[in-house]
C-alpha atoms as a PDB file:
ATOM      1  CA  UNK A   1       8.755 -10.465 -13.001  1.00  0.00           C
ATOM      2  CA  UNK A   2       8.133  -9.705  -9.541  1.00  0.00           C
ATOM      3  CA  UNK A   3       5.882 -12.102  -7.284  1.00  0.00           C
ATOM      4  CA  UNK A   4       3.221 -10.286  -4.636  1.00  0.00           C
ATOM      5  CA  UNK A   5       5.864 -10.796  -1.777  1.00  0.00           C
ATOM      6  CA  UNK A   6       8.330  -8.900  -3.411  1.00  0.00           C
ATOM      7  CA  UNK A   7       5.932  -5.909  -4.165  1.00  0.00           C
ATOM      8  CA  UNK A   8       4.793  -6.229  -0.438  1.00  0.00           C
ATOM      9  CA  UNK A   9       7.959  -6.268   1.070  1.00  0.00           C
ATOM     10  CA  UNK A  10       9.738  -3.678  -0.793  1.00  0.00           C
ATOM     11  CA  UNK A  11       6.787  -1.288  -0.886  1.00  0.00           C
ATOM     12  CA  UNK A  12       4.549  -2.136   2.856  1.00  0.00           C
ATOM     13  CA  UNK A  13       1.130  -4.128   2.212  1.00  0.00           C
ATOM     14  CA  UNK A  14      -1.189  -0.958   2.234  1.00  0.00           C
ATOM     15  CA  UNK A  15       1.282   1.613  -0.673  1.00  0.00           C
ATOM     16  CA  UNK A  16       2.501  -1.869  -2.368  1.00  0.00           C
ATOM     17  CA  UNK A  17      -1.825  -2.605  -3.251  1.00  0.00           C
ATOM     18  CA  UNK A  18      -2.443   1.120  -3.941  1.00  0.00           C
ATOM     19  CA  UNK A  19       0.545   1.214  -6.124  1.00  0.00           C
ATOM     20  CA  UNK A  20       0.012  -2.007  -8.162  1.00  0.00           C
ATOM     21  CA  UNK A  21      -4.059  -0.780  -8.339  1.00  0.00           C
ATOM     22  CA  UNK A  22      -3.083   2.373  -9.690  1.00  0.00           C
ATOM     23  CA  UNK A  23      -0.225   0.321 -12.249  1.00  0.00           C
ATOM     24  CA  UNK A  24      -2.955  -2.110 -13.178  1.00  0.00           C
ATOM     25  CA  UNK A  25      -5.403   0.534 -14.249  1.00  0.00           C
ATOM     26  CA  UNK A  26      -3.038   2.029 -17.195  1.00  0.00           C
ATOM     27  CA  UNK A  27      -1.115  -1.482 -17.686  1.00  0.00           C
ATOM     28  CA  UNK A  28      -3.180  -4.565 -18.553  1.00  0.00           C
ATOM     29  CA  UNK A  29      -0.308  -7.407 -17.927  1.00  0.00           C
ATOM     30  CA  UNK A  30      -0.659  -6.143 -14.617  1.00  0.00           C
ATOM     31  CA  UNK A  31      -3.365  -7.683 -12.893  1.00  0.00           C
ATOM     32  CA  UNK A  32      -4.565  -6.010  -9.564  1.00  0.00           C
ATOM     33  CA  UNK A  33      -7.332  -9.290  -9.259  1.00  0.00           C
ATOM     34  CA  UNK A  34      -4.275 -11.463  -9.153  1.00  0.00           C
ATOM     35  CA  UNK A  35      -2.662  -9.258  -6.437  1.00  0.00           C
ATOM     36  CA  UNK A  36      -5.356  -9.253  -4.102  1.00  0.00           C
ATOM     37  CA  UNK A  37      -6.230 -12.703  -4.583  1.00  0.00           C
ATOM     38  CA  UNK A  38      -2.460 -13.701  -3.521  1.00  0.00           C
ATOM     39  CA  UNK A  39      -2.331 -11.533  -0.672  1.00  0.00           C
ATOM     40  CA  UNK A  40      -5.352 -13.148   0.935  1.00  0.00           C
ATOM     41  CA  UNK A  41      -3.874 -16.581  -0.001  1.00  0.00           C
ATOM     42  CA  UNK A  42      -1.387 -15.650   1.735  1.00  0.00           C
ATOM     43  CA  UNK A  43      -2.157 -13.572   4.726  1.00  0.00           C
ATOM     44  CA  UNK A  44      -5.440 -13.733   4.736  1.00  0.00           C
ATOM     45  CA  UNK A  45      -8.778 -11.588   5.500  1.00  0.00           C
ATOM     46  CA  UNK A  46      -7.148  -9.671   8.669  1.00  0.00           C
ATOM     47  CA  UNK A  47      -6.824  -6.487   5.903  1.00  0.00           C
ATOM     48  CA  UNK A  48      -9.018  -7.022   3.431  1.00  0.00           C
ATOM     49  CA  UNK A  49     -11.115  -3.963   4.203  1.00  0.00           C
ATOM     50  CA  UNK A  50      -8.293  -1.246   3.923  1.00  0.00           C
ATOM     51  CA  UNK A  51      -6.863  -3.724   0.973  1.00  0.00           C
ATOM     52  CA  UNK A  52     -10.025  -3.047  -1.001  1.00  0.00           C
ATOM     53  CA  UNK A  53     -10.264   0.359  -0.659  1.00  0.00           C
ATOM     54  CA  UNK A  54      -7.302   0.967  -1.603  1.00  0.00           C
ATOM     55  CA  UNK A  55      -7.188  -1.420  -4.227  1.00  0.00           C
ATOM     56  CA  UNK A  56     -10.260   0.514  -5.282  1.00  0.00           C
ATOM     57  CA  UNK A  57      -8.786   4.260  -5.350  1.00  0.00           C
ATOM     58  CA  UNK A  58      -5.525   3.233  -6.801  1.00  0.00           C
ATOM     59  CA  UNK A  59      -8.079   1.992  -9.970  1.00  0.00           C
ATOM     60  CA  UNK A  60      -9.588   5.402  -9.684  1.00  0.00           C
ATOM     61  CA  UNK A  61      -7.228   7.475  -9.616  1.00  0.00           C
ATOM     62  CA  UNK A  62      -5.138   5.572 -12.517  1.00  0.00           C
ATOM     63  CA  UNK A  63      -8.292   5.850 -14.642  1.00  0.00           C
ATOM     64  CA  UNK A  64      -8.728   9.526 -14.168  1.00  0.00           C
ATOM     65  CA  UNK A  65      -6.006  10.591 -16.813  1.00  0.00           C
ATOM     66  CA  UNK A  66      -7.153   7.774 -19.489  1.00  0.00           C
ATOM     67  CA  UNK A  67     -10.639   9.812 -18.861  1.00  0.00           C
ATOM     68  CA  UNK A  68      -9.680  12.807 -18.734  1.00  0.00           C
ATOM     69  CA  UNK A  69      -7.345  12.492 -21.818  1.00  0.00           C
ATOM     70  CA  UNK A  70     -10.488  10.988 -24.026  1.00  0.00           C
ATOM     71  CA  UNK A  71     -12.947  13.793 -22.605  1.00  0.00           C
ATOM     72  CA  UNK A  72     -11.445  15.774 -25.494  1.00  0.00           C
ATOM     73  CA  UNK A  73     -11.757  13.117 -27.743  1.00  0.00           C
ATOM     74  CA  UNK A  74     -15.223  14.219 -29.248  1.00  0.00           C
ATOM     75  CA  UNK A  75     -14.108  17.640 -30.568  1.00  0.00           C
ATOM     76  CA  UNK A  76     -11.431  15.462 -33.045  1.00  0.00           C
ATOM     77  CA  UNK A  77     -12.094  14.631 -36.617  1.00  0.00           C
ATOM     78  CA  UNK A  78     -11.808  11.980 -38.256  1.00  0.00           C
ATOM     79  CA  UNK A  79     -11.325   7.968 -37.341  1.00  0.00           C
ATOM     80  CA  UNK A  80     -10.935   8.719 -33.586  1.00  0.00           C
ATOM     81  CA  UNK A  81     -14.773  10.445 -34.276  1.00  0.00           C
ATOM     82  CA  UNK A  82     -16.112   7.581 -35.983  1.00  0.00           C
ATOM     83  CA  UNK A  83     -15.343   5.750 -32.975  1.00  0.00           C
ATOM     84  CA  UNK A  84     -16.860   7.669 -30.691  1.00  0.00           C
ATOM     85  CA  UNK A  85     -20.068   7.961 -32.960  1.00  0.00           C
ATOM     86  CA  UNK A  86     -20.032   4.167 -32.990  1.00  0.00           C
ATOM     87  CA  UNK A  87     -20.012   4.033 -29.187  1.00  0.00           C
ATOM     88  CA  UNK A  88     -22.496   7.095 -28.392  1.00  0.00           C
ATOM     89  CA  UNK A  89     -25.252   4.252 -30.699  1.00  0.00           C
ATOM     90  CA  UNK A  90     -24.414   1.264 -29.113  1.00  0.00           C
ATOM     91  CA  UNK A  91     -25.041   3.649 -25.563  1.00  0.00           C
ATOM     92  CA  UNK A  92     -28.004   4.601 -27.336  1.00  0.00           C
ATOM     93  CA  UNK A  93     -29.639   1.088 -28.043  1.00  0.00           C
ATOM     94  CA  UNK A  94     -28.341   0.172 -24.173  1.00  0.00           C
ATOM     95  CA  UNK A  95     -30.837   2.152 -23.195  1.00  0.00           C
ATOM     96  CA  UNK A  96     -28.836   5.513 -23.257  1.00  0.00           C
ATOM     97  CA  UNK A  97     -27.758   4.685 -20.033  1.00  0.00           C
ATOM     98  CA  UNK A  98     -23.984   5.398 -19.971  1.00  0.00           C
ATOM     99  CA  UNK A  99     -23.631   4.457 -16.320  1.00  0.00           C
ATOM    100  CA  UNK A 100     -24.896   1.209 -16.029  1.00  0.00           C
ATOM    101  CA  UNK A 101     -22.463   0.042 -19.178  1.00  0.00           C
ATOM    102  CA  UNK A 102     -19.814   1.674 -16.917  1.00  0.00           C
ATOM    103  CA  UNK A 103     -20.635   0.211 -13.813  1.00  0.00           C
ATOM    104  CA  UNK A 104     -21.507  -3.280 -15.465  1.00  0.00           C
ATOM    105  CA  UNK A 105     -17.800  -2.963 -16.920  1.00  0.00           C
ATOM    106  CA  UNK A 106     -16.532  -1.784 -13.760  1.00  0.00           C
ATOM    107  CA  UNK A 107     -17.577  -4.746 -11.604  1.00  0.00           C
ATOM    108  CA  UNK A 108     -17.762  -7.602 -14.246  1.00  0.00           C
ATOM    109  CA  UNK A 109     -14.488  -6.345 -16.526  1.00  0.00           C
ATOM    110  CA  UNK A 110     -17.500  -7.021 -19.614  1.00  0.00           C
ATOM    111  CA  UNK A 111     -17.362  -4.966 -21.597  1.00  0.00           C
ATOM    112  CA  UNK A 112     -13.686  -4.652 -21.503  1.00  0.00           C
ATOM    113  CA  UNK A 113     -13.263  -1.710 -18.557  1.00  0.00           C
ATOM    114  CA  UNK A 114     -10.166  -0.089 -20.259  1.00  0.00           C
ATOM    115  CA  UNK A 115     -12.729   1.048 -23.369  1.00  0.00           C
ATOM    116  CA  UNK A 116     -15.496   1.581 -21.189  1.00  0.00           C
ATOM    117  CA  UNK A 117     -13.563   4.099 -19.074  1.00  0.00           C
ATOM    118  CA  UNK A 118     -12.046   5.640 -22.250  1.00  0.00           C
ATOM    119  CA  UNK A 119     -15.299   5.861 -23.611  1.00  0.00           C
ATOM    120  CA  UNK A 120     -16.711   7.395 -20.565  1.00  0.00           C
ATOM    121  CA  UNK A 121     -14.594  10.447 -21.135  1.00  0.00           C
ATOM    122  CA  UNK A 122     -15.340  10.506 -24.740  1.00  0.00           C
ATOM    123  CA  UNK A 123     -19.502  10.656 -24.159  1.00  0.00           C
ATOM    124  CA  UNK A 124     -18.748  13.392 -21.401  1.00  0.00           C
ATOM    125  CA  UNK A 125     -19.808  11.306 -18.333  1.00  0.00           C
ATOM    126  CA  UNK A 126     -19.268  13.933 -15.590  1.00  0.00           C
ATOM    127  CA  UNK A 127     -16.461  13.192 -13.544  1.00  0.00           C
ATOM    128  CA  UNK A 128     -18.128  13.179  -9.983  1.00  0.00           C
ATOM    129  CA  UNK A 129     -20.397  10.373 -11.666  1.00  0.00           C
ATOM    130  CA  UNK A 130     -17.324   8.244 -13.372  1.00  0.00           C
ATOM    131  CA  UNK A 131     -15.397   8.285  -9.825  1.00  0.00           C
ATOM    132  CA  UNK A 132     -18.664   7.139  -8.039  1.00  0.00           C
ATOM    133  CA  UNK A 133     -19.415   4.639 -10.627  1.00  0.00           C
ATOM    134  CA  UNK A 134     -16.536   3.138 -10.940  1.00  0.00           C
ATOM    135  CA  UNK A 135     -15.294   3.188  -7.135  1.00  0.00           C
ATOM    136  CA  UNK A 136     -18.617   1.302  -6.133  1.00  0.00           C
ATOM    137  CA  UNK A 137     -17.965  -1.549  -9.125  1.00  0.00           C
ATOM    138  CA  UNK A 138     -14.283  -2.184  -8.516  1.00  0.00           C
ATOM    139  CA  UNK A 139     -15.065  -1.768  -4.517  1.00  0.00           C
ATOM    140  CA  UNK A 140     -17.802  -4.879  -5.471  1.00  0.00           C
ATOM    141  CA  UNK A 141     -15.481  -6.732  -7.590  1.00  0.00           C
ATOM    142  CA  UNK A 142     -12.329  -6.664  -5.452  1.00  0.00           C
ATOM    143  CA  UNK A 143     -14.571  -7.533  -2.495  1.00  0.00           C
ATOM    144  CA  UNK A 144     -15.894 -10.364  -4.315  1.00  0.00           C
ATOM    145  CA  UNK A 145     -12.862 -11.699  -5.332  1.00  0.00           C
ATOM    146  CA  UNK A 146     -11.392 -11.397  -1.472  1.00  0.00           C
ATOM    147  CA  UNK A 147     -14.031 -13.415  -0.329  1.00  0.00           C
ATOM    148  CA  UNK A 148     -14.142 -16.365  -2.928  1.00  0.00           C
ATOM    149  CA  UNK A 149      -9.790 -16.614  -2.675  1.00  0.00           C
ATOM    150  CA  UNK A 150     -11.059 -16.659   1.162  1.00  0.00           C
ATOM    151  CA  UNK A 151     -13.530 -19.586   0.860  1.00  0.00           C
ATOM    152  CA  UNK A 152     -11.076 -21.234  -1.222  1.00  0.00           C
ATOM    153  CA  UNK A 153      -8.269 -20.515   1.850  1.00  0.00           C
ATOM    154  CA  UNK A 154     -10.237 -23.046   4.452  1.00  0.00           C
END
């Protein structure tokens, strides 16, 4: 397995976060929280704002095809509609609030953020909302993160 460096050197600190953001969002042994946290271990806060952000759209945009791919998910018989009958209630007694499950999943990871997004698709979230949604939560969370590995630095 390859360390942070490695990924940094080989790929350049700004496409070496987008890329292991984007990897992170279909892959769940990849861990983009571990990433950033190294990287400002390591070199500290001097990036952290262009770190995030990207951080943050490589998330999006690997989440986008998992979302897309379920937004068709509703229209199929069966188990896979069972599932998404079981979600659309527990929505329902949330509240019927679809974003704020998203976003709460998006900045705290609870519930897990892989089904969340998945779901998302599934209970037709429009897409313009989903990409706001979940840019602002994983903007907060990587931010948070940055900052705490930073306290922890001095």
């Amino acid at each position: 397995m390859t360390s942070a460096d490695e990924i940094v050197r080989a790929a350049g600190i700004y496409a070496g976060t987008f890329a292991v953001g984007a990897i992170s969002s279909v892959i769940p042994i990849v861990s983009i929280e571990v990433f950033l946290v190294a990287l400002t271990l390591a070199h500290g806060t001097a990036d952290a704002v262009p770190l995030i952000a990207l951080a943050t759209l490589g998330q999006v945009l690997g989440k986008l095809p998992v979302y897309a791919a379920s937004r068709g998910l509703a229209a199929i018989p069966g188990r896979q509609r069972r599932w998404i009958e079981r979600v659309r209630g527990w929505v329902a007694r949330l509240g019927n609030r679809p974003n704020l499950v998203l976003a709460t999943s998006a900045v705290f990871g609870l519930p897990p953020f892989s089904i969340i997004s998945t779901a998302a698709g599934a209970l037709a979230v429009p897409p313009k909302t989903f990409c706001t949604v979940v840019a602002a939560g994983r903007a907060l969370r990587f931010t948070a993160l940055v900052a705490i590995a930073a306290l922890y630095a001095r």
